[in-house]
PDB file of N, CA and C in Angstrom:
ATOM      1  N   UNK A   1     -13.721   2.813   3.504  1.00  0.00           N
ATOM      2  CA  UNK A   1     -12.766   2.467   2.468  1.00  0.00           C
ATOM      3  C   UNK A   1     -13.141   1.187   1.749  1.00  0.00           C
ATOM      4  N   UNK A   2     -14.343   0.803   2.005  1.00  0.00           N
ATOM      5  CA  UNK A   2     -14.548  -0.985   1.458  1.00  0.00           C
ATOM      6  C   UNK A   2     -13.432  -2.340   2.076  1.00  0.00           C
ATOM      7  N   UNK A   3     -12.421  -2.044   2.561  1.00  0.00           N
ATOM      8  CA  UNK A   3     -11.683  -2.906   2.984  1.00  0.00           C
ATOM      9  C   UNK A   3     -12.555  -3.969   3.634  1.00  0.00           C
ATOM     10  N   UNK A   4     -11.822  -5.250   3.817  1.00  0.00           N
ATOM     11  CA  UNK A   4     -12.593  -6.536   4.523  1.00  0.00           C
ATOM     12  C   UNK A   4     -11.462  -6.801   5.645  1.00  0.00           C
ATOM     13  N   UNK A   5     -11.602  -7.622   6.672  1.00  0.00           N
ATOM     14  CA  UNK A   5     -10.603  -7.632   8.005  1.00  0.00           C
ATOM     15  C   UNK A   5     -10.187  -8.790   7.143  1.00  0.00           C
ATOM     16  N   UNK A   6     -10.301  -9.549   6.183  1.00  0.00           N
ATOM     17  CA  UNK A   6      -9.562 -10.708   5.654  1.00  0.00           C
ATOM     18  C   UNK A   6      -8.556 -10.056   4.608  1.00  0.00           C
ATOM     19  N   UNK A   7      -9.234  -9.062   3.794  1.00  0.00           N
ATOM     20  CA  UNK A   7      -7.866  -8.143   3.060  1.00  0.00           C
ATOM     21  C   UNK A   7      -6.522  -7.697   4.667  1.00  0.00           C
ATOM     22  N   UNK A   8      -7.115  -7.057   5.368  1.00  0.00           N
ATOM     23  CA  UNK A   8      -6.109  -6.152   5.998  1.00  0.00           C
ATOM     24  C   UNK A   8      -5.195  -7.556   6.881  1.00  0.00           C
ATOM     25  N   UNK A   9      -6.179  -8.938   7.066  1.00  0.00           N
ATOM     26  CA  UNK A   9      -5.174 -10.120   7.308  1.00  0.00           C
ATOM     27  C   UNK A   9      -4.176 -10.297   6.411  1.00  0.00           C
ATOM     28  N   UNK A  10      -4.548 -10.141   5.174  1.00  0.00           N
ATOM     29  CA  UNK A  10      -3.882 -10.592   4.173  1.00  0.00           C
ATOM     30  C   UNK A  10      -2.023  -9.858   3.779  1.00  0.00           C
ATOM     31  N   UNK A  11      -3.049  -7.635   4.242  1.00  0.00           N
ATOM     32  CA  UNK A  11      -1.709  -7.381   3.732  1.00  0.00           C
ATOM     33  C   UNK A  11      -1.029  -7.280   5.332  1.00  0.00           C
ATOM     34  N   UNK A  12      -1.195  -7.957   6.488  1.00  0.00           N
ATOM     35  CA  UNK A  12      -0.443  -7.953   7.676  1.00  0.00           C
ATOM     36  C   UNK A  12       0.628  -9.251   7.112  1.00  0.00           C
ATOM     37  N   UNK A  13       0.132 -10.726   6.710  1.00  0.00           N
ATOM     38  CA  UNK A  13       0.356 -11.599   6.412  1.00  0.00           C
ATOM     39  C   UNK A  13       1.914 -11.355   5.251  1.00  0.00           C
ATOM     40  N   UNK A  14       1.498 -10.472   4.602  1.00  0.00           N
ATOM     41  CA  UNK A  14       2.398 -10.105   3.302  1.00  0.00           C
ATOM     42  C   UNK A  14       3.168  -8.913   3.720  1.00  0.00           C
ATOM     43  N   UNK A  15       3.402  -8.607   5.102  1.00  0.00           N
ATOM     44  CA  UNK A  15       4.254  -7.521   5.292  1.00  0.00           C
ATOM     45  C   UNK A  15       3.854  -6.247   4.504  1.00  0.00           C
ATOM     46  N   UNK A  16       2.650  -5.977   4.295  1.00  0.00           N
ATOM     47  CA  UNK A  16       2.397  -4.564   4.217  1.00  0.00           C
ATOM     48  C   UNK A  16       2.031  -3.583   4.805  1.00  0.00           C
ATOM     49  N   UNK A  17       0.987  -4.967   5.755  1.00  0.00           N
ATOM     50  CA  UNK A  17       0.461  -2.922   6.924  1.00  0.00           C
ATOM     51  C   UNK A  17       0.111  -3.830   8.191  1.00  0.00           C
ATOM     52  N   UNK A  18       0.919  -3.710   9.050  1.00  0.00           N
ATOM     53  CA  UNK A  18       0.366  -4.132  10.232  1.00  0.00           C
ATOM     54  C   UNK A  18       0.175  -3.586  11.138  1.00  0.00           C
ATOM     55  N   UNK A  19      -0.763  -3.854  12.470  1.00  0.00           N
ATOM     56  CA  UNK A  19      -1.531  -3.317  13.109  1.00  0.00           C
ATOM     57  C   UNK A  19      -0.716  -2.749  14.108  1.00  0.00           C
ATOM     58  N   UNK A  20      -1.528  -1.373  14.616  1.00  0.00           N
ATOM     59  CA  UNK A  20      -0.007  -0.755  15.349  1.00  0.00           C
ATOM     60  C   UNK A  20      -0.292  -1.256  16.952  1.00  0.00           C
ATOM     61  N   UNK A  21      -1.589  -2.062  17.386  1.00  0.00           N
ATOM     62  CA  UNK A  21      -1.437  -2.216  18.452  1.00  0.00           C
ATOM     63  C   UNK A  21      -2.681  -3.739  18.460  1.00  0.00           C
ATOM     64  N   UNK A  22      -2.789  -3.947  19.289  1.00  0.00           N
ATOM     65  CA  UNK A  22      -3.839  -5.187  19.503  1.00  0.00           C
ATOM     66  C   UNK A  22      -4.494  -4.782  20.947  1.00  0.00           C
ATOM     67  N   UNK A  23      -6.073  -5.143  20.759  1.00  0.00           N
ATOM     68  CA  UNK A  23      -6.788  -5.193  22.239  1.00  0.00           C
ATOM     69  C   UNK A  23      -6.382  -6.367  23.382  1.00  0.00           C
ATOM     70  N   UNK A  24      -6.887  -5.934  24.163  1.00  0.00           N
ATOM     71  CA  UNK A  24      -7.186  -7.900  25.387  1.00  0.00           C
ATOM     72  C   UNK A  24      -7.960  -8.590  24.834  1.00  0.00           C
ATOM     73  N   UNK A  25      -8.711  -7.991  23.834  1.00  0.00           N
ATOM     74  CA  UNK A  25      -9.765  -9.187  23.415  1.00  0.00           C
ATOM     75  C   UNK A  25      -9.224  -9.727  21.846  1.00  0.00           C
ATOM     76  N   UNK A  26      -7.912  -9.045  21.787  1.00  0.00           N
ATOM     77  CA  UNK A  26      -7.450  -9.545  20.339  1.00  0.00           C
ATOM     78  C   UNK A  26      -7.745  -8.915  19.152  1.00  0.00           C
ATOM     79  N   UNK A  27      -8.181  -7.842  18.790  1.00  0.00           N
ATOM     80  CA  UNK A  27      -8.641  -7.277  18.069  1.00  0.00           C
ATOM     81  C   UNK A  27      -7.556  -5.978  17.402  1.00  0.00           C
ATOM     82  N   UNK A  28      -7.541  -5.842  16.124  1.00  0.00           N
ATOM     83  CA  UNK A  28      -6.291  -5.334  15.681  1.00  0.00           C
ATOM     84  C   UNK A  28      -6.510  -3.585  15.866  1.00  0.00           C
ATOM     85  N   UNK A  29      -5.719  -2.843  15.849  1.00  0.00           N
ATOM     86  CA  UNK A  29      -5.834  -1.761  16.122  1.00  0.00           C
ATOM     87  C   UNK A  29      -5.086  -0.884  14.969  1.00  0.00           C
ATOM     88  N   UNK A  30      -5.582  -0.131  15.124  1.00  0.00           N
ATOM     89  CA  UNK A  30      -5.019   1.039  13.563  1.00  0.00           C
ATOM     90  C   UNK A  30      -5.002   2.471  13.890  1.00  0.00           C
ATOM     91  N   UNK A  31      -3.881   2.722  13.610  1.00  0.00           N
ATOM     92  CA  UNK A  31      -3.610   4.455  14.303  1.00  0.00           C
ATOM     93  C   UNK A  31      -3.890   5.268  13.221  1.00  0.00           C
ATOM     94  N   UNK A  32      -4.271   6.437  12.791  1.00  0.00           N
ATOM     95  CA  UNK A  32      -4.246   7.131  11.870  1.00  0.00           C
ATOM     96  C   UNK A  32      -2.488   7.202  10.570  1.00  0.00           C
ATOM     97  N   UNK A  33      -1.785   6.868  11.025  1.00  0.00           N
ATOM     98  CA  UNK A  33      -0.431   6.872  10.104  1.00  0.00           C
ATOM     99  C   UNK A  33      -0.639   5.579   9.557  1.00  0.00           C
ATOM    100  N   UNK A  34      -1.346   4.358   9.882  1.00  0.00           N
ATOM    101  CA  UNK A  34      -1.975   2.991   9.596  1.00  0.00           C
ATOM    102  C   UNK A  34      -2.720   3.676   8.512  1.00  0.00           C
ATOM    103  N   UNK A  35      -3.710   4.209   8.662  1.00  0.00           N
ATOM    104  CA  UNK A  35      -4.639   4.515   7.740  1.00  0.00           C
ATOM    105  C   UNK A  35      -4.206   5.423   6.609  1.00  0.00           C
ATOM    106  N   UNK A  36      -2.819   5.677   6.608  1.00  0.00           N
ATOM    107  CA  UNK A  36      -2.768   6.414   5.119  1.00  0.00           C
ATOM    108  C   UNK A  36      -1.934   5.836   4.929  1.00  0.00           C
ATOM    109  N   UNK A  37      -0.988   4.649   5.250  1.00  0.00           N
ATOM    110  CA  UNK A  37      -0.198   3.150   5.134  1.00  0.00           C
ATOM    111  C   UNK A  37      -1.390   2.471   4.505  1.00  0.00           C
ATOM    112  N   UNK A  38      -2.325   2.386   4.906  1.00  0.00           N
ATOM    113  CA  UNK A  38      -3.512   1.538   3.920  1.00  0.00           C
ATOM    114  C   UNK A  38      -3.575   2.541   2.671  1.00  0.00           C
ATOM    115  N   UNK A  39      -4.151   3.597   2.764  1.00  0.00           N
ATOM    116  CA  UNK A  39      -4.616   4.383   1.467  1.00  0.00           C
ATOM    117  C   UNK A  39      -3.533   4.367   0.463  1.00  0.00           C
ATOM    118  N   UNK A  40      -2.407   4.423   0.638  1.00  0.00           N
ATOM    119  CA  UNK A  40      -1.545   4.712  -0.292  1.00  0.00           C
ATOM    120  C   UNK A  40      -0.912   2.615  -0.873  1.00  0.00           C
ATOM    121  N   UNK A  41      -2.165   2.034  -0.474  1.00  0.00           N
ATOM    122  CA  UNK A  41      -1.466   0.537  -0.635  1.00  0.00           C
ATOM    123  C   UNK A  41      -3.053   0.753  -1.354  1.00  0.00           C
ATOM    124  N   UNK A  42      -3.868   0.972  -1.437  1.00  0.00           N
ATOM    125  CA  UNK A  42      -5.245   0.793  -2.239  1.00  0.00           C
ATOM    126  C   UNK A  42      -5.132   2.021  -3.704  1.00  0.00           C
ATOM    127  N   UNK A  43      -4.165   3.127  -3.563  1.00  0.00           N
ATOM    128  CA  UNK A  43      -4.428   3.791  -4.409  1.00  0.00           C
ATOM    129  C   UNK A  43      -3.307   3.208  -5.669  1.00  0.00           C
ATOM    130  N   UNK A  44      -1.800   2.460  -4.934  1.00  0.00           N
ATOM    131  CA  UNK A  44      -1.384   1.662  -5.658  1.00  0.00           C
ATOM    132  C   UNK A  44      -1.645   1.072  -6.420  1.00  0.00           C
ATOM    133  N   UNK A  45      -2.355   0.357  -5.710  1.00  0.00           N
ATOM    134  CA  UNK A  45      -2.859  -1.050  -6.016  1.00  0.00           C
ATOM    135  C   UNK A  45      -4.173  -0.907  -7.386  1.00  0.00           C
ATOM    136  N   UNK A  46      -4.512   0.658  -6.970  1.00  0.00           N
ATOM    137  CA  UNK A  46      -5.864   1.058  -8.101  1.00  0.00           C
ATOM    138  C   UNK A  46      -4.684   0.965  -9.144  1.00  0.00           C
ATOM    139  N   UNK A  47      -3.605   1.841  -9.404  1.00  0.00           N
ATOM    140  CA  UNK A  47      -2.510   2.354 -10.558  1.00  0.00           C
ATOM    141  C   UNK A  47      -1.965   1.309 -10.796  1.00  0.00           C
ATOM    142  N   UNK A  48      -2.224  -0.364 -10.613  1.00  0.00           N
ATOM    143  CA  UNK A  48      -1.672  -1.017 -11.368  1.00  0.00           C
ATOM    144  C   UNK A  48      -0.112  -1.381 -10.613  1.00  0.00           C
ATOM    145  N   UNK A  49       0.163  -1.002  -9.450  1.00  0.00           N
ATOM    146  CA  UNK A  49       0.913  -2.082  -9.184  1.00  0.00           C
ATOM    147  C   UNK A  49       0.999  -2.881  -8.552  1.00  0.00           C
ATOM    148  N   UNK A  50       1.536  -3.960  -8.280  1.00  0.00           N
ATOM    149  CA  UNK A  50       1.606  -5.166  -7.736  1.00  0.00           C
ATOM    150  C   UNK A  50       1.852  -4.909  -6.636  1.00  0.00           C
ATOM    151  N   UNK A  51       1.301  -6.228  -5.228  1.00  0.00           N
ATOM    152  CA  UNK A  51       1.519  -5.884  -3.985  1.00  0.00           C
ATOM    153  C   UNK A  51       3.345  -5.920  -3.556  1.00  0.00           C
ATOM    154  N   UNK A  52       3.984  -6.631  -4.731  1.00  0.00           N
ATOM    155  CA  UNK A  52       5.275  -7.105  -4.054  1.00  0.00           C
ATOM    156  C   UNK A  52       5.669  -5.859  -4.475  1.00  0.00           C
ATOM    157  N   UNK A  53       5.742  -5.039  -5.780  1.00  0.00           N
ATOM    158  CA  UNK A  53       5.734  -3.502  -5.698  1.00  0.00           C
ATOM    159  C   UNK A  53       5.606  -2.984  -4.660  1.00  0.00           C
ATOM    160  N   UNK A  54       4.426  -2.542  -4.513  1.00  0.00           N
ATOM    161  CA  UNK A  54       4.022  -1.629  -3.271  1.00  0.00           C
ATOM    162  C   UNK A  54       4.847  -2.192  -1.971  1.00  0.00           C
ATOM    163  N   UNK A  55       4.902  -3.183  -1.496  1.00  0.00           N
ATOM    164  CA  UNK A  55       5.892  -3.638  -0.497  1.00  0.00           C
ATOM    165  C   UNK A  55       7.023  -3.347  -0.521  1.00  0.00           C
ATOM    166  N   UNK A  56       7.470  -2.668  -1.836  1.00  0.00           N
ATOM    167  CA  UNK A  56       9.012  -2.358  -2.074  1.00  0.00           C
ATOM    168  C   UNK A  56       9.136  -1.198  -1.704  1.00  0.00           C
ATOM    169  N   UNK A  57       8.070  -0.128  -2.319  1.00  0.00           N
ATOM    170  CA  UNK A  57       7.945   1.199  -2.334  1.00  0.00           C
ATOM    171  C   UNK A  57       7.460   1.826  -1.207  1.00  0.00           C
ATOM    172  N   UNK A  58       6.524   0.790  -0.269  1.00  0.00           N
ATOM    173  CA  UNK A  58       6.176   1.809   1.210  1.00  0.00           C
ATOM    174  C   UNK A  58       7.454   2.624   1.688  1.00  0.00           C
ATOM    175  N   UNK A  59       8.292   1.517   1.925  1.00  0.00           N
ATOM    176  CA  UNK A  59       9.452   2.604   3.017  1.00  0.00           C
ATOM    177  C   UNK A  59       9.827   3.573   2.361  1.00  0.00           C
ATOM    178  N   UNK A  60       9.776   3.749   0.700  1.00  0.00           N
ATOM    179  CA  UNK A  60      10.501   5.459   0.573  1.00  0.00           C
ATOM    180  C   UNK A  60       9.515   6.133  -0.231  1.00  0.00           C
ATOM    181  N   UNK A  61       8.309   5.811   0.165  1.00  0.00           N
ATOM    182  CA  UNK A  61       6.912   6.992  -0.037  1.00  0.00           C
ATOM    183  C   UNK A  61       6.877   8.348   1.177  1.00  0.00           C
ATOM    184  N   UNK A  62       7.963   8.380   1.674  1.00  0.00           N
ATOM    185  CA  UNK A  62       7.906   9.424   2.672  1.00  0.00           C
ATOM    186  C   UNK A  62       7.646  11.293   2.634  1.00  0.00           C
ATOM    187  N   UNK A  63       8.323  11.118   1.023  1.00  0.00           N
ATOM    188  CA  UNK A  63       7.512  12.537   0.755  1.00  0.00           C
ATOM    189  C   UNK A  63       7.432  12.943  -0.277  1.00  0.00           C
ATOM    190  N   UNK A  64       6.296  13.876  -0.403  1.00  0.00           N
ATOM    191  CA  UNK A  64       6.060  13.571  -2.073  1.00  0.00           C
ATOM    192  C   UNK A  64       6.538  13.854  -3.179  1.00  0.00           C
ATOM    193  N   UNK A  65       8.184  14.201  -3.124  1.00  0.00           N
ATOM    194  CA  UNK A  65       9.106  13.895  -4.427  1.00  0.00           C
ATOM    195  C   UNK A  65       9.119  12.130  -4.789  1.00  0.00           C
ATOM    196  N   UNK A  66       9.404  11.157  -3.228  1.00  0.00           N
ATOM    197  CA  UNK A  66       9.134  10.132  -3.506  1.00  0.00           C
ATOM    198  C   UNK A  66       7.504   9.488  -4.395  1.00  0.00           C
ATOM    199  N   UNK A  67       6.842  10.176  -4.014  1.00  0.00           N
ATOM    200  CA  UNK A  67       5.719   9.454  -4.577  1.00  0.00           C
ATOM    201  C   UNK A  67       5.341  10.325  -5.979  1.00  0.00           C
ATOM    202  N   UNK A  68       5.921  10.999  -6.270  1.00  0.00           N
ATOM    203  CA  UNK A  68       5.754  11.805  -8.026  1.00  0.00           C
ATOM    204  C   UNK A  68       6.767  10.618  -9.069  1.00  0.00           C
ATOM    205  N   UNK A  69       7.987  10.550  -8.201  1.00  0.00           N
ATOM    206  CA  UNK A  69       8.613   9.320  -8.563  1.00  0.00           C
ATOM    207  C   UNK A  69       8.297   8.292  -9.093  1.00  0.00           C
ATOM    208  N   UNK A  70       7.796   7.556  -8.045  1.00  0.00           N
ATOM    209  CA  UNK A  70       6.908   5.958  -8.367  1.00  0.00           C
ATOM    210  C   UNK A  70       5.991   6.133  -8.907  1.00  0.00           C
ATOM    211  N   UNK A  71       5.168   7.573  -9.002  1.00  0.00           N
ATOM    212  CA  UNK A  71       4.084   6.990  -9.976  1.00  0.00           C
ATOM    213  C   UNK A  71       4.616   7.223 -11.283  1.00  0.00           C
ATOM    214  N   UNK A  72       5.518   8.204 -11.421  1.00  0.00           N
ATOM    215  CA  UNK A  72       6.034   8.607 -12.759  1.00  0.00           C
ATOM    216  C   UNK A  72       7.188   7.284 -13.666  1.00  0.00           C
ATOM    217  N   UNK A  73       7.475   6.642 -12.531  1.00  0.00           N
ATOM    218  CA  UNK A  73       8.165   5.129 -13.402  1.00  0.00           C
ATOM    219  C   UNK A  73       6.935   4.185 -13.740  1.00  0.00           C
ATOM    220  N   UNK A  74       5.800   4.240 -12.442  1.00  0.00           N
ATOM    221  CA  UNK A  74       4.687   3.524 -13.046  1.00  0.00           C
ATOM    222  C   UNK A  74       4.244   3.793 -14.437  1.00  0.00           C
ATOM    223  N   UNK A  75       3.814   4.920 -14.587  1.00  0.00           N
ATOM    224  CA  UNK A  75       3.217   5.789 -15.667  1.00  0.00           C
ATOM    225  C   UNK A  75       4.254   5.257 -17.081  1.00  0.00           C
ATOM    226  N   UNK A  76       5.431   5.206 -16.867  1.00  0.00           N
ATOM    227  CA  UNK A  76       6.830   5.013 -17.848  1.00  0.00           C
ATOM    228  C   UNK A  76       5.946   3.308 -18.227  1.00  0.00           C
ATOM    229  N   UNK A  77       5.960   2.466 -17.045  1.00  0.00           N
ATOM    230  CA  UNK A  77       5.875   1.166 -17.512  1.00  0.00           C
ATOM    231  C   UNK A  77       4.689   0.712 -18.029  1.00  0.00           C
ATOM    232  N   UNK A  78       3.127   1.978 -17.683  1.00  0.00           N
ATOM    233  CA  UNK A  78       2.473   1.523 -18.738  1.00  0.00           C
ATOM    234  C   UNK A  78       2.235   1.881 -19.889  1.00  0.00           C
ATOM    235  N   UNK A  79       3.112   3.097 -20.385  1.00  0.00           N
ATOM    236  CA  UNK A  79       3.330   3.293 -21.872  1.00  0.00           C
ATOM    237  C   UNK A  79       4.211   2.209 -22.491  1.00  0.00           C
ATOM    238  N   UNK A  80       4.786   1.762 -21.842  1.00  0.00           N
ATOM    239  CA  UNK A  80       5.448   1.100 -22.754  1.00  0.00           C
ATOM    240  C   UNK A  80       4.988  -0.632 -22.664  1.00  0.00           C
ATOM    241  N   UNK A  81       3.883  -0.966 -22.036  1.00  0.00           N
ATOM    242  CA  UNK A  81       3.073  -2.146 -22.024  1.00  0.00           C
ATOM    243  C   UNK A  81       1.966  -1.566 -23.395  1.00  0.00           C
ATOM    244  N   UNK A  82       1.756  -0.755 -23.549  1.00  0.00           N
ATOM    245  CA  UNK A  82       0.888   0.118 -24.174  1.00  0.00           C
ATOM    246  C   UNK A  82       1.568   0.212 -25.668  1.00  0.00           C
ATOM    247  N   UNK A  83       2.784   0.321 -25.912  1.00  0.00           N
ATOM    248  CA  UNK A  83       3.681   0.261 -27.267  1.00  0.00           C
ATOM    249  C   UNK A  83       3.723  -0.523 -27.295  1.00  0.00           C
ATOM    250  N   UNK A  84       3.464  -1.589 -26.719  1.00  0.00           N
ATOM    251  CA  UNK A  84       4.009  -3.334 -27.404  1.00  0.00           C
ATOM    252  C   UNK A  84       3.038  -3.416 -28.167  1.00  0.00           C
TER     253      UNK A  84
END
């Protein structure tokens, strides 16, 4: 995915995706439901919205009427950045 362990610090730091478990040696751990909690915070994040966005919108991306939704208000807000 290109990610860096200083991005995935970053969105633990910012309450976006944190690790679902930790080693003995400290090391962060990521379950597969982690990993499409990341994808859907990178494909966001491609469409232009903001992380405090996406932090709003994880909890009701749960199914995909929700996510036709958010992208379809996204889509709304860049036509009309686009008409100005």
């Amino acid at each position: 995915m290109g990610i860096t362990v200083r991005t995935l610090q970053y969105y633990d730091k910012e309450g976006l995706l944190f690790p679902s478990a930790e080693s003995k040696g400290g090391r962060r751990l990521y379950t597969d439901k982690d990993f499409i909690i990341l994808h859907q915070i990178i494909s966001l994040k491609s469409l232009g919205f903001s992380l405090d966005d996406i932090k709003h919108r994880l909890i009701s991306l749960e199914t995909p009427s929700d996510v036709a939704a958010a992208l379809t208000e996204q889509a709304d807000s860049i036509r009309e950045k686009i008409e100005l």
